[in-house]
Protein backbone atom coordinates (compact mmCIF):
# COMPACT_ATOMS: atom_id res chain seq x y z
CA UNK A 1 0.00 0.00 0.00
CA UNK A 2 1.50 3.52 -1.01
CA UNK A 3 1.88 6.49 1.29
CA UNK A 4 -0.51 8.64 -0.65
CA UNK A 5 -3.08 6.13 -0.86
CA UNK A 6 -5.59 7.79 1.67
CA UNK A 7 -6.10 4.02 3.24
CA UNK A 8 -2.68 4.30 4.25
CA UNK A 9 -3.52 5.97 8.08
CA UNK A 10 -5.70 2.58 8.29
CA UNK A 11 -3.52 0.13 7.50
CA UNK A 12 -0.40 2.02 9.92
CA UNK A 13 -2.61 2.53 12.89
CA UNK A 14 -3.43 -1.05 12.15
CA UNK A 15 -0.33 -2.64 12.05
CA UNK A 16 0.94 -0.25 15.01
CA UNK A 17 -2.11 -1.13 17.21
CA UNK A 18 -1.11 -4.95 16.51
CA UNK A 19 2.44 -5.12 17.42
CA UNK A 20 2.12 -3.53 20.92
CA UNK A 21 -0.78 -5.23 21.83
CA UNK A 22 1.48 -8.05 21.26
CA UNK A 23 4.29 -6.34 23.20
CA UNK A 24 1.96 -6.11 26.07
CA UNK A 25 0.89 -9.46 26.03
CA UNK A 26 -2.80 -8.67 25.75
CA UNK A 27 -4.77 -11.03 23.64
CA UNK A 28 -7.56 -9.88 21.01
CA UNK A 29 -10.34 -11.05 23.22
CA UNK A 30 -8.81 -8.99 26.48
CA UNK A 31 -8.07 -5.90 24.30
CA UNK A 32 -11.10 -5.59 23.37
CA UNK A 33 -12.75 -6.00 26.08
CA UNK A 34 -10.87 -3.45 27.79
CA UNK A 35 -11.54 -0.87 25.20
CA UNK A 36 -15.52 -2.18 24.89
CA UNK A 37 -15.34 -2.75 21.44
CA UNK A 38 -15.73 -6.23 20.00
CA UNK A 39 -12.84 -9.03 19.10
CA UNK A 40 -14.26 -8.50 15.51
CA UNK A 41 -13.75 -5.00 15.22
CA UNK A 42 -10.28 -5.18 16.42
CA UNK A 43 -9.32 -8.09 13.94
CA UNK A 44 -11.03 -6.35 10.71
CA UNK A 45 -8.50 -2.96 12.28
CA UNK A 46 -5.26 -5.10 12.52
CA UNK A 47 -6.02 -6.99 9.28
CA UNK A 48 -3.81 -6.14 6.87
CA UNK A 49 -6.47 -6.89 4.06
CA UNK A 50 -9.36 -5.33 5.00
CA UNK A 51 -10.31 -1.65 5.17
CA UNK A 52 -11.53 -0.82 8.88
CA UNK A 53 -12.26 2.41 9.19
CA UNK A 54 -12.52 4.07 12.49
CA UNK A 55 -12.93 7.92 14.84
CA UNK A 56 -10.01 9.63 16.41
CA UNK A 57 -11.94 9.12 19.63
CA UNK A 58 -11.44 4.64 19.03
CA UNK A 59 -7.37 5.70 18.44
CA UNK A 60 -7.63 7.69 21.61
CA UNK A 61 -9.12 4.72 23.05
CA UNK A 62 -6.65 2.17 22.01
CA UNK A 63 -3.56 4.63 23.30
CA UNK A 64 -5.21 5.37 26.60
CA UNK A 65 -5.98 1.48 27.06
CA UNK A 66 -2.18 0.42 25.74
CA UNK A 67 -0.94 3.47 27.86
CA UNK A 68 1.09 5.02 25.51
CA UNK A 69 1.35 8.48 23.52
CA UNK A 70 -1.37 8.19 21.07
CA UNK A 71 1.64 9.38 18.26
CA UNK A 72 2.70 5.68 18.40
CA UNK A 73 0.25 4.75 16.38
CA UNK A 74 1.18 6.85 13.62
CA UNK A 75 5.08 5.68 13.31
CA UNK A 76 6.13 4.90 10.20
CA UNK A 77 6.63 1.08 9.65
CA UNK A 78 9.40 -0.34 9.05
């Protein structure tokens, strides 16, 4: 997927959201529940084929619940 392509934000928060979940050791099923939203939701947002879309206030959400700076969703990938 390109940079320009206005998916793009998507897919990074996406991918970002998935790999520290992982680093914290919190499952699907637990993350969502902590952030009320459902297990489905928050596979279709890490899936790297399918177009989630999603509010500033559900990033918020997801950086208040990992307890980080909601900018790490937004770094670049490598």
């Amino acid at each position: 997927m390109k940079i320009t392509d206005e998916n793009y934000v998507y897919y990074l928060v996406g991918q970002n959201l998935k790999r520290l979940r992982k680093l914290r050791h919190l499952s699907i099923a637990k993350f969502a529940m902590e952030c009320n939203y459902s297990e489905g939701f928050i596979m279709n947002i890490e899936s790297p084929n399918y177009k989630q879309t999603f509010s500033l206030g559900t990033i918020w959400k997801f950086a208040e619940v990992l307890n980080i700076d909601i900018r790490e969703l937004f770094k670049p990938l490598d």
